[in-house]
N, C-alpha and C. Protein backbone atom coordinates (compact mmCIF):
# COMPACT_ATOMS: atom_id res chain seq x y z
N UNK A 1 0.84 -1.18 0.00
CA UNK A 1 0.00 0.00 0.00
C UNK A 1 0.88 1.23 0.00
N UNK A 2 0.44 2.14 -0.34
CA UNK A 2 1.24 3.47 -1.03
C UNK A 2 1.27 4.22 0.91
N UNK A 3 2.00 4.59 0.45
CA UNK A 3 3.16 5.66 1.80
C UNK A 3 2.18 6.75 2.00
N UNK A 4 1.36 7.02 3.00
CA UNK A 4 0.29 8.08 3.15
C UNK A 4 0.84 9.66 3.91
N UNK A 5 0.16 9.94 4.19
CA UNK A 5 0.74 12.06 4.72
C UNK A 5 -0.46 12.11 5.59
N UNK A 6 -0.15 12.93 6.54
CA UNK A 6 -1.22 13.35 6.64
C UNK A 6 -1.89 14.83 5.69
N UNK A 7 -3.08 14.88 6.00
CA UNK A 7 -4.23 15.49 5.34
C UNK A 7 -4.73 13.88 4.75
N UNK A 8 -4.15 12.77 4.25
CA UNK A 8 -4.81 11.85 3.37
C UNK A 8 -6.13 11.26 3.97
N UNK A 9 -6.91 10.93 3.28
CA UNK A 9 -8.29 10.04 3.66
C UNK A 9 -8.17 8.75 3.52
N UNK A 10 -8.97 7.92 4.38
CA UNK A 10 -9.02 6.65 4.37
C UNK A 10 -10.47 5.92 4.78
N UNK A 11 -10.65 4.98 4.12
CA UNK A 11 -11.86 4.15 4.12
C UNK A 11 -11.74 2.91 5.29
N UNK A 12 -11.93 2.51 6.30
CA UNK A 12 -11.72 1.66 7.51
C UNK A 12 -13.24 1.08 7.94
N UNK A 13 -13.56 -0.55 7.69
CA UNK A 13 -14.41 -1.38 8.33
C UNK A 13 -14.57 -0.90 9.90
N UNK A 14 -15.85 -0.63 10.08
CA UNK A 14 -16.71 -0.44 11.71
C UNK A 14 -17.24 -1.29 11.96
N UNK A 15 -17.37 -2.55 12.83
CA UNK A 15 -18.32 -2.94 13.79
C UNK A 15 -18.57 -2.80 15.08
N UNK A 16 -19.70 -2.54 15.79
CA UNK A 16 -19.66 -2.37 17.19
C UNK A 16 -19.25 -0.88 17.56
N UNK A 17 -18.72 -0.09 16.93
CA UNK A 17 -18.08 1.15 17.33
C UNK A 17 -16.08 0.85 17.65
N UNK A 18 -16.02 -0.16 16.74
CA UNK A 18 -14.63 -0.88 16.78
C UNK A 18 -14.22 -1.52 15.62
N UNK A 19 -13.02 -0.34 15.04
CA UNK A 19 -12.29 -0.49 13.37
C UNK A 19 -11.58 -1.82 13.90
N UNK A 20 -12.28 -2.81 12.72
CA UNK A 20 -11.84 -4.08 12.50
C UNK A 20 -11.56 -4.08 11.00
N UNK A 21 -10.55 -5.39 10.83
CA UNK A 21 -9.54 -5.60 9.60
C UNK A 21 -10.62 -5.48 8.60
N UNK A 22 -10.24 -5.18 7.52
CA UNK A 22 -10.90 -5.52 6.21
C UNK A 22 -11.18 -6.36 5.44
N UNK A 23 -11.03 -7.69 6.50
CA UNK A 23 -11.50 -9.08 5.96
C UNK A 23 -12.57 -10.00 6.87
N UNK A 24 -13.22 -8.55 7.71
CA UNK A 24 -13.75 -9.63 9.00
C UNK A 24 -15.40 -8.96 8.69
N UNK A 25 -16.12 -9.48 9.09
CA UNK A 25 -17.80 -8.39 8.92
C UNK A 25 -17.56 -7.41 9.79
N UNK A 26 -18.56 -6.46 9.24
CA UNK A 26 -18.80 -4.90 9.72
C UNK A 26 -19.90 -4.56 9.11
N UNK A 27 -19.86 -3.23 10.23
CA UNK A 27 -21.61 -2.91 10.14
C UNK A 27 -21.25 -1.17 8.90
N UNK A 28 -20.13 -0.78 9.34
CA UNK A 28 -20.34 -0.01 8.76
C UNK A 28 -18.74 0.73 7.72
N UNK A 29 -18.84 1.43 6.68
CA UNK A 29 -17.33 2.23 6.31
C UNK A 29 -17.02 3.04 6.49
N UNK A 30 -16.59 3.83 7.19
CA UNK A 30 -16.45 5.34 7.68
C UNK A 30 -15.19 6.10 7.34
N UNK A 31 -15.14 7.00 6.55
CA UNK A 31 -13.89 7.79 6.25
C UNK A 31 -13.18 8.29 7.17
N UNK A 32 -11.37 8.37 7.69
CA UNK A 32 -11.09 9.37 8.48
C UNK A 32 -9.96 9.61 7.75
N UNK A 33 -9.39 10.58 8.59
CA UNK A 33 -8.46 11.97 7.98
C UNK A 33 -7.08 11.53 9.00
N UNK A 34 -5.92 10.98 8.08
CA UNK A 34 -4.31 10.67 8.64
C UNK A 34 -4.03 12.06 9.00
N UNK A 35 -4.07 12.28 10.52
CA UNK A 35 -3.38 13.41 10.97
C UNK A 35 -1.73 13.28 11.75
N UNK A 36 -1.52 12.08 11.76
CA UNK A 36 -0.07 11.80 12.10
C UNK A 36 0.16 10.16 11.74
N UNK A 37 1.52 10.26 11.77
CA UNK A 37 2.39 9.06 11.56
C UNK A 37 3.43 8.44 11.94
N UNK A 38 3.30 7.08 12.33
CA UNK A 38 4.54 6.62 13.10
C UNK A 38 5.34 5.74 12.31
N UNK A 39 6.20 4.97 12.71
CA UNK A 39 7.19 3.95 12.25
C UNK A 39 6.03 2.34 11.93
N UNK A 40 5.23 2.64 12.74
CA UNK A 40 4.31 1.08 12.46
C UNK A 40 2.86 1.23 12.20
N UNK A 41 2.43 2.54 12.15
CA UNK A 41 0.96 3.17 11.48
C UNK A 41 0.79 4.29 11.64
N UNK A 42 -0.84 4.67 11.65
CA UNK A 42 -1.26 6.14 11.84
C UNK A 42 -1.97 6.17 12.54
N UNK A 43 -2.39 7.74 12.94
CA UNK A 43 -3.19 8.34 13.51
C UNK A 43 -4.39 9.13 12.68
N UNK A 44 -5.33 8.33 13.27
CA UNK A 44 -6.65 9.15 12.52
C UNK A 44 -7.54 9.77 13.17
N UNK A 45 -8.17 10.91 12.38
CA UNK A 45 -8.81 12.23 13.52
C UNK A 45 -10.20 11.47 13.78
N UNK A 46 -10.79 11.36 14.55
CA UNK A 46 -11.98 10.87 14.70
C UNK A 46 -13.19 12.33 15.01
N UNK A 47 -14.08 12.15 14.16
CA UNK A 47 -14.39 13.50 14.24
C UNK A 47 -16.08 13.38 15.50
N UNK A 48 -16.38 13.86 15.96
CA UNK A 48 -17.23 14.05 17.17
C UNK A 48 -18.45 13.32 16.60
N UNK A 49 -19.06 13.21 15.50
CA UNK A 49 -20.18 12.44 15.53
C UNK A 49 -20.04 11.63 15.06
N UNK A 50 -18.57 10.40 14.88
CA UNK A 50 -18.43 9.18 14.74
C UNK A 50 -18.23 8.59 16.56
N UNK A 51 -18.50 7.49 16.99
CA UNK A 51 -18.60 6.82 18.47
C UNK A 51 -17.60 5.90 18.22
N UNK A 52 -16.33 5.99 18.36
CA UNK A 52 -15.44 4.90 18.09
C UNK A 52 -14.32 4.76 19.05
N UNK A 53 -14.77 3.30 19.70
CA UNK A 53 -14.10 2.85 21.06
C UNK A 53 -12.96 2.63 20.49
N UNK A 54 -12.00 3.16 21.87
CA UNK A 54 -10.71 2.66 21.92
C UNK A 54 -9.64 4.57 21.20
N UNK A 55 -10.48 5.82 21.73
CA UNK A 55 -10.11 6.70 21.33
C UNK A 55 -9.41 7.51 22.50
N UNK A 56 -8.43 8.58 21.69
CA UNK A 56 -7.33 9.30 23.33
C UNK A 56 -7.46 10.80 22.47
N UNK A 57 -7.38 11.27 23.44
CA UNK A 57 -6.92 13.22 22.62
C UNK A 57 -5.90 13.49 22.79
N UNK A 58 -5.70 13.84 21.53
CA UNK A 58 -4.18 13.96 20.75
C UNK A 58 -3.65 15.52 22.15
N UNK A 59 -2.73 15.46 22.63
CA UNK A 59 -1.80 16.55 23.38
C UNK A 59 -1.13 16.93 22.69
N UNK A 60 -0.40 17.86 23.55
CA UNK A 60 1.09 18.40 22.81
C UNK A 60 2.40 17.80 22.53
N UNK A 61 2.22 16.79 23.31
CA UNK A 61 3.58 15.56 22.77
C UNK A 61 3.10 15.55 21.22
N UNK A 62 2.06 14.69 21.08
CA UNK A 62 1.90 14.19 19.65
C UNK A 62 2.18 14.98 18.73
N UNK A 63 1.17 16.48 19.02
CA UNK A 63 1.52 17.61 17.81
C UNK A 63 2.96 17.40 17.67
N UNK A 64 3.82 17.70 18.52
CA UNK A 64 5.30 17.59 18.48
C UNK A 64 6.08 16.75 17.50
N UNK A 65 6.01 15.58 18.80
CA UNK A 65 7.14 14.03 18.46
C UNK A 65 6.16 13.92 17.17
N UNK A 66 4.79 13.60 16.50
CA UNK A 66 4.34 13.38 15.32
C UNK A 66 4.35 14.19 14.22
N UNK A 67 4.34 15.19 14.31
CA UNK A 67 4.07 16.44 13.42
C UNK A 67 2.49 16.59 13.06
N UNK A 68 1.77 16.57 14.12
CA UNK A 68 0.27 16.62 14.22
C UNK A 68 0.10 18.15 14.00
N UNK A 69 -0.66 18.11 13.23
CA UNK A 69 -0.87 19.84 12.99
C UNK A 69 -2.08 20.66 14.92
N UNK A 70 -1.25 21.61 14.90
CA UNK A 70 -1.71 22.27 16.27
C UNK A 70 -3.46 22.42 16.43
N UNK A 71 -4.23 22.32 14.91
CA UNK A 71 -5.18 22.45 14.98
C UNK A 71 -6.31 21.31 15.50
N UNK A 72 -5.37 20.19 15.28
CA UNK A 72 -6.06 18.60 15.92
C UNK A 72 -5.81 18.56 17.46
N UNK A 73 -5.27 19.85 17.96
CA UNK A 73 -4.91 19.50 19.48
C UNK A 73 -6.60 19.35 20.55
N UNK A 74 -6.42 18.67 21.12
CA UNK A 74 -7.66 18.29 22.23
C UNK A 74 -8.37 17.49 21.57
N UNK A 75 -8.52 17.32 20.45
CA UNK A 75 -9.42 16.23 19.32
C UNK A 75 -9.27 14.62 19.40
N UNK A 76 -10.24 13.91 19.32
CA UNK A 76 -9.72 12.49 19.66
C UNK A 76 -9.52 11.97 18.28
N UNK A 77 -8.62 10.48 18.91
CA UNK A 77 -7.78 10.01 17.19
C UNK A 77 -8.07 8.80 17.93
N UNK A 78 -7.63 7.72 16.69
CA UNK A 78 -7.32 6.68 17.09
C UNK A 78 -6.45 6.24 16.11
N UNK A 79 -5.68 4.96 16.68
CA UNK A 79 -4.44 4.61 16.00
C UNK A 79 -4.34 2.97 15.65
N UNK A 80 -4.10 2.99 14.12
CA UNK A 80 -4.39 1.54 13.14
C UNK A 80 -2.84 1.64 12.77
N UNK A 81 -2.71 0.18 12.45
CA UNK A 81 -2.07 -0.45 11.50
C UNK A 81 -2.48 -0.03 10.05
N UNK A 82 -1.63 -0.16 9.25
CA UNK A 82 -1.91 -0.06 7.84
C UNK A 82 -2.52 -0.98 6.96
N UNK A 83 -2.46 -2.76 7.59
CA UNK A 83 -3.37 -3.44 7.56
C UNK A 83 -4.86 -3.42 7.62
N UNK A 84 -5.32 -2.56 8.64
CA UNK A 84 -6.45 -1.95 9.04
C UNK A 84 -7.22 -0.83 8.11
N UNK A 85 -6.50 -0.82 7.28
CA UNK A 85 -7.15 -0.08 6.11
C UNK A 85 -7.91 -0.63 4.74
N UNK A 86 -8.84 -0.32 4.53
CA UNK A 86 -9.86 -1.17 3.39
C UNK A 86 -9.23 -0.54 2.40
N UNK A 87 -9.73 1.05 2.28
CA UNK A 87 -9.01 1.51 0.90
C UNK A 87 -8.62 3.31 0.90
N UNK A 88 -7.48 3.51 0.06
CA UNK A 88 -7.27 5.12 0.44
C UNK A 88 -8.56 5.57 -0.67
N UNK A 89 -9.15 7.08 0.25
CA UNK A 89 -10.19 7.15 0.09
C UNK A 89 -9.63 8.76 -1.29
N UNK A 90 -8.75 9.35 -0.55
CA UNK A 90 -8.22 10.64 -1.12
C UNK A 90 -6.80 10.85 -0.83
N UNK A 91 -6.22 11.12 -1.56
CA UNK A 91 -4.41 11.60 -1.55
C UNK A 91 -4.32 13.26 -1.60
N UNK A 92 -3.97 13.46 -1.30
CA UNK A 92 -3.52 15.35 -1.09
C UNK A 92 -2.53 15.34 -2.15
N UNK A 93 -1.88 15.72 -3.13
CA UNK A 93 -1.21 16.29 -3.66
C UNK A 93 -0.60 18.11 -3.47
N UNK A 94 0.25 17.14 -3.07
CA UNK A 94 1.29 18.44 -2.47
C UNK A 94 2.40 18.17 -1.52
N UNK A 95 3.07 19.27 -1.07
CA UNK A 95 3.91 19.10 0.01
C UNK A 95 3.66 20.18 0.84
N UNK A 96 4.41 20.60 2.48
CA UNK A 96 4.87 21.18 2.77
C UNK A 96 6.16 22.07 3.02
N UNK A 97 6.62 23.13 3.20
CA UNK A 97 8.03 23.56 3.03
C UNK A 97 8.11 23.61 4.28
N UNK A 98 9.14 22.83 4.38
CA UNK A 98 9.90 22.61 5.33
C UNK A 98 10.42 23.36 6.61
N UNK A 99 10.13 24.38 6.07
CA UNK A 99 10.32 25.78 6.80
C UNK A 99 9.42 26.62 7.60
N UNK A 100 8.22 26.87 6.46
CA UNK A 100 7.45 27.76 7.21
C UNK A 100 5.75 26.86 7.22
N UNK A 101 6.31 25.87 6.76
CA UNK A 101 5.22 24.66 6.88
C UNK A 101 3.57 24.83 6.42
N UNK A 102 4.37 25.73 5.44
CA UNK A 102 2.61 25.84 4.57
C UNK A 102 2.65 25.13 2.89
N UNK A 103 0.98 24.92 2.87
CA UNK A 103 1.04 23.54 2.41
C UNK A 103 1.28 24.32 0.86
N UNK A 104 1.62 23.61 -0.16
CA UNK A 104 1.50 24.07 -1.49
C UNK A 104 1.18 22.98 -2.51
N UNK A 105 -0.15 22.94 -2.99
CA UNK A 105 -0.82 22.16 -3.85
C UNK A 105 0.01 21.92 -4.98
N UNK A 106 0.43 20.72 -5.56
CA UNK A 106 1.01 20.33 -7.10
C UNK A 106 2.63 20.69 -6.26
N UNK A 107 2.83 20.54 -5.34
CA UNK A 107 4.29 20.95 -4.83
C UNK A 107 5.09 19.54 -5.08
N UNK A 108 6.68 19.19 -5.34
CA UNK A 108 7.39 18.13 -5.77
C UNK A 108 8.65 18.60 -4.47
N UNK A 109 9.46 17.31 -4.38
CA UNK A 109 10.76 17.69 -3.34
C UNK A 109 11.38 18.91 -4.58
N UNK A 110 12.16 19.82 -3.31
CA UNK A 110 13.09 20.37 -4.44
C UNK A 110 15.01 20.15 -3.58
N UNK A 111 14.40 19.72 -2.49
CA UNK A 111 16.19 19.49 -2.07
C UNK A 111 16.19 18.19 -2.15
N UNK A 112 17.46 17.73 -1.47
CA UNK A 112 18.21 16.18 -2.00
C UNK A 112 17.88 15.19 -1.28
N UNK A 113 17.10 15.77 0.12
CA UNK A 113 16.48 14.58 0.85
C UNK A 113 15.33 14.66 0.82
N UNK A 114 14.73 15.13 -0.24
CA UNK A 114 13.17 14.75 -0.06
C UNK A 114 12.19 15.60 0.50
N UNK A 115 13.14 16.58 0.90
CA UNK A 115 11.72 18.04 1.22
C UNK A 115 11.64 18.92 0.31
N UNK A 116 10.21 20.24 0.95
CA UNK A 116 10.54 21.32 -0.07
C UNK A 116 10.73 21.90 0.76
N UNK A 117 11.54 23.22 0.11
CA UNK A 117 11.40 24.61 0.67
C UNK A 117 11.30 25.81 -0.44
N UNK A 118 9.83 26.59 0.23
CA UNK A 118 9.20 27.56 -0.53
C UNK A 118 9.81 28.50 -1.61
N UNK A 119 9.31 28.94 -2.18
CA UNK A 119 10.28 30.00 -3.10
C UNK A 119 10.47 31.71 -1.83
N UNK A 120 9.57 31.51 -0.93
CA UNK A 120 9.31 32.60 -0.26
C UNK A 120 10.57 32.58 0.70
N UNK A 121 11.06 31.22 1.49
CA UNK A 121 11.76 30.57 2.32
C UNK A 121 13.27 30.66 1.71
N UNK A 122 13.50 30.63 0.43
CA UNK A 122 14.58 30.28 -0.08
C UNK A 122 15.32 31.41 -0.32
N UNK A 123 14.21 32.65 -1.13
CA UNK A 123 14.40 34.16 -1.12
C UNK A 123 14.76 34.79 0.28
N UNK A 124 14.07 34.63 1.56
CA UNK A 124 14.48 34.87 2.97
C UNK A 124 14.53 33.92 4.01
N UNK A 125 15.73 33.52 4.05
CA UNK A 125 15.71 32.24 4.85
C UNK A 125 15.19 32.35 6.32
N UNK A 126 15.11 34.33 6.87
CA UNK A 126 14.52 34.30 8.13
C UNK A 126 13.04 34.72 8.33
N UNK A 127 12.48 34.00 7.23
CA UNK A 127 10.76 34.05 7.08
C UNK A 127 10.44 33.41 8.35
């Protein structure tokens, strides 16, 4: 399965109010939104009128150590395997710069490890 970001969407089997694999019955499919990422899955925003056991609110560690955007802070998530995913629902196209961490649609790496940095960032590096 393709390497996700957050902003991406995802399609995840519900039964009971509990994301089960995508090979087991379920009652229902519910979209959520990859707001962070680890070494062995993600974090997905669970938004207030989905009921889905087994949820924590994201703190300020996570924004941090994950790169959770500050706006998911106090919001509850919950956290899958990549197994646990039926199907990507939407891909974001784009990146962020590295710098001043705003997003830019149709954006490609432009340095040698794989980030960008803005044309705004590059012109003043103390943006």
């Amino acid at each position: 399965m393709a390497k996700l970001k957050p902003g991406d969407r995802v399609d995840c089997r519900v039964k009971e109010a509990t994301i089960v694999s995508p090979y087991k019955e379920y009652d229902d499919v519910l979209t959520f939104e990859v707001i962070g990422i680890d070494q062995y899955g993600y974090y997905l925003y669970v938004p207030p009128y989905y009921f889905i056991k087994k949820t924590f609110t994201v703190d300020k560690y996570q924004c941090k150590n994950l790169g959770v955007d500050p706006r998911f802070l106090d919001v509850q998530a919950h956290y899958i395997q990549e197994n646990m995913i039926l199907r990507i629902n939407s891909v974001l196209d784009g990146m962020k710069c590295c710098n001043c961490e705003e997003f830019y649609s149709m954006a490609e790496p432009n340095q040698d490890d794989g980030t960008l940095i803005c044309w705004s960032c590059r012109k003043n590096p103390y943006r």
